[in-house]
C-alpha atoms as a PDB file:
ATOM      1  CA  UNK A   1     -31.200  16.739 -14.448  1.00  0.00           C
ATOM      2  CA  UNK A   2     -28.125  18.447 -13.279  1.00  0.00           C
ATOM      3  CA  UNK A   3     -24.910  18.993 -15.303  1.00  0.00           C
ATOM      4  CA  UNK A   4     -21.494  17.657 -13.294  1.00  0.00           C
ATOM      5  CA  UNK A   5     -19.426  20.486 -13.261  1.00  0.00           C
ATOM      6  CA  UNK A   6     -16.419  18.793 -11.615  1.00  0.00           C
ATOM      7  CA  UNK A   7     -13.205  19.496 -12.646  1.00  0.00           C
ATOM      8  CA  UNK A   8     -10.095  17.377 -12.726  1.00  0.00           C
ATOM      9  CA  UNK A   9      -8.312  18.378  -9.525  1.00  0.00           C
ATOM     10  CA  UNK A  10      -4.948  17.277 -11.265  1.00  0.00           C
ATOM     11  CA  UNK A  11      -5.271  20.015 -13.536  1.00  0.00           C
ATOM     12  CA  UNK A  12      -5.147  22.713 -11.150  1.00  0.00           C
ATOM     13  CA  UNK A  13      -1.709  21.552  -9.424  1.00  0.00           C
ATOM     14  CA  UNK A  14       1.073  23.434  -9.968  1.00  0.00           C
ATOM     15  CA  UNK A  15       3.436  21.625 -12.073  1.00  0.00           C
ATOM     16  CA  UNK A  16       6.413  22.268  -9.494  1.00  0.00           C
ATOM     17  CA  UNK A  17       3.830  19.616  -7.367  1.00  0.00           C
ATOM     18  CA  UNK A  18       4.792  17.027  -9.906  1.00  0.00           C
ATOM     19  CA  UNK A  19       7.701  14.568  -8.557  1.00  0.00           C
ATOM     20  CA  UNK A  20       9.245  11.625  -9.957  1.00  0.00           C
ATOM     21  CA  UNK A  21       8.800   8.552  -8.529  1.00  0.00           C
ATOM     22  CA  UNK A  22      12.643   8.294  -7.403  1.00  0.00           C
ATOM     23  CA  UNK A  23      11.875  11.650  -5.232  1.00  0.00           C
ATOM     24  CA  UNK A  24       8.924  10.316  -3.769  1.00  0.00           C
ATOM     25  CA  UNK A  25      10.702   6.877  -2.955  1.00  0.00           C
ATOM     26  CA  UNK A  26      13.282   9.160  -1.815  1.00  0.00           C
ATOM     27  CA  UNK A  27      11.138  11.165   0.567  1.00  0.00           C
ATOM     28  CA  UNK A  28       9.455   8.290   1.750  1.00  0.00           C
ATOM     29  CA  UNK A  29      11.843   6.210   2.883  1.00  0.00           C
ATOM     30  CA  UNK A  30      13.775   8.779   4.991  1.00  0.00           C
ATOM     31  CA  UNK A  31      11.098  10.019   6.802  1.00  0.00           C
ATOM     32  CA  UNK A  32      10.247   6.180   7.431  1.00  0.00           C
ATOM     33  CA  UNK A  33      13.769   5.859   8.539  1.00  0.00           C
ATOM     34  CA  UNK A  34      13.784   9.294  11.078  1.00  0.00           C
ATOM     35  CA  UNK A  35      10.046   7.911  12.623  1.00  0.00           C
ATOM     36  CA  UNK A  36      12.398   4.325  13.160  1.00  0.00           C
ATOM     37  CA  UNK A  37      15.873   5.425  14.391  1.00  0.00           C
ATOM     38  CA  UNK A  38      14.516   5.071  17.720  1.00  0.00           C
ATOM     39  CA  UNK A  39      12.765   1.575  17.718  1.00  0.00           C
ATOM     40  CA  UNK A  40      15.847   0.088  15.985  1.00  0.00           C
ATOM     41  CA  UNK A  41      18.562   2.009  18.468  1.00  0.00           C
ATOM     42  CA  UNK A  42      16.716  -0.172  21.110  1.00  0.00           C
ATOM     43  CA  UNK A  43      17.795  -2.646  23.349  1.00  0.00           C
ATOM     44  CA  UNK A  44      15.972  -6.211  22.468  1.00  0.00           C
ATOM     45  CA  UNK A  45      13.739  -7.090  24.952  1.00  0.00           C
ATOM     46  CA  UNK A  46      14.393  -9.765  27.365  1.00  0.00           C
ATOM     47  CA  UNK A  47      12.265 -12.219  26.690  1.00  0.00           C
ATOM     48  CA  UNK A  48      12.500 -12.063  22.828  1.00  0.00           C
ATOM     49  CA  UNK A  49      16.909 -12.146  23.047  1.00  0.00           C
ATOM     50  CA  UNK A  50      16.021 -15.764  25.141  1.00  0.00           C
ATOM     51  CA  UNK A  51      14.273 -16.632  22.379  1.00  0.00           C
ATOM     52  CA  UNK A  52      16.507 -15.477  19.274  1.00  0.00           C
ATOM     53  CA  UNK A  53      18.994 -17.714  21.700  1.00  0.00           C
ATOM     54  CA  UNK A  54      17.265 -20.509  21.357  1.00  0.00           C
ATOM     55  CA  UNK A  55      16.462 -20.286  17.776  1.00  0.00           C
ATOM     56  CA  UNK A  56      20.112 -19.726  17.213  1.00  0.00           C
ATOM     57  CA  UNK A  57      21.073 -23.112  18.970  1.00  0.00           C
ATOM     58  CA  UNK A  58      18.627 -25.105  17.255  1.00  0.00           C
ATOM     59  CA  UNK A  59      19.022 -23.703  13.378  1.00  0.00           C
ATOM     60  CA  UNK A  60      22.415 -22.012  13.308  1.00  0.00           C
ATOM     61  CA  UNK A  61      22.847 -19.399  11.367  1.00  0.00           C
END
């Protein structure tokens, strides 16, 4: 039978590797934001401002 000689890859990161969750949150959520910038900057479709419009009329906001 063999012995497992894995090792806990944890263990060998550096601990400059570690981040708090507030940095990774951080991180996260501006490169979600730079990959978006573009899809929100755009102009609505047609077909979906129509029906926004007619949501609009029938529930007002």
């Amino acid at each position: 039978m063999q012995q497992n000689n894995t090792r806990v890859w944890s263990r060998d990161l550096p601990s400059s590797l570690n981040f708090s969750q507030e940095q990774v949150v951080f991180v996260i959520g501006h490169s979600l934001k730079s990959l978006y910038d573009d899809v929100i900057a755009a102009d609505m479709p047609e077909h979906l401002k129509a029906l926004v419009l007619k949501l609009e009329e029938k529930y007002p906001p």
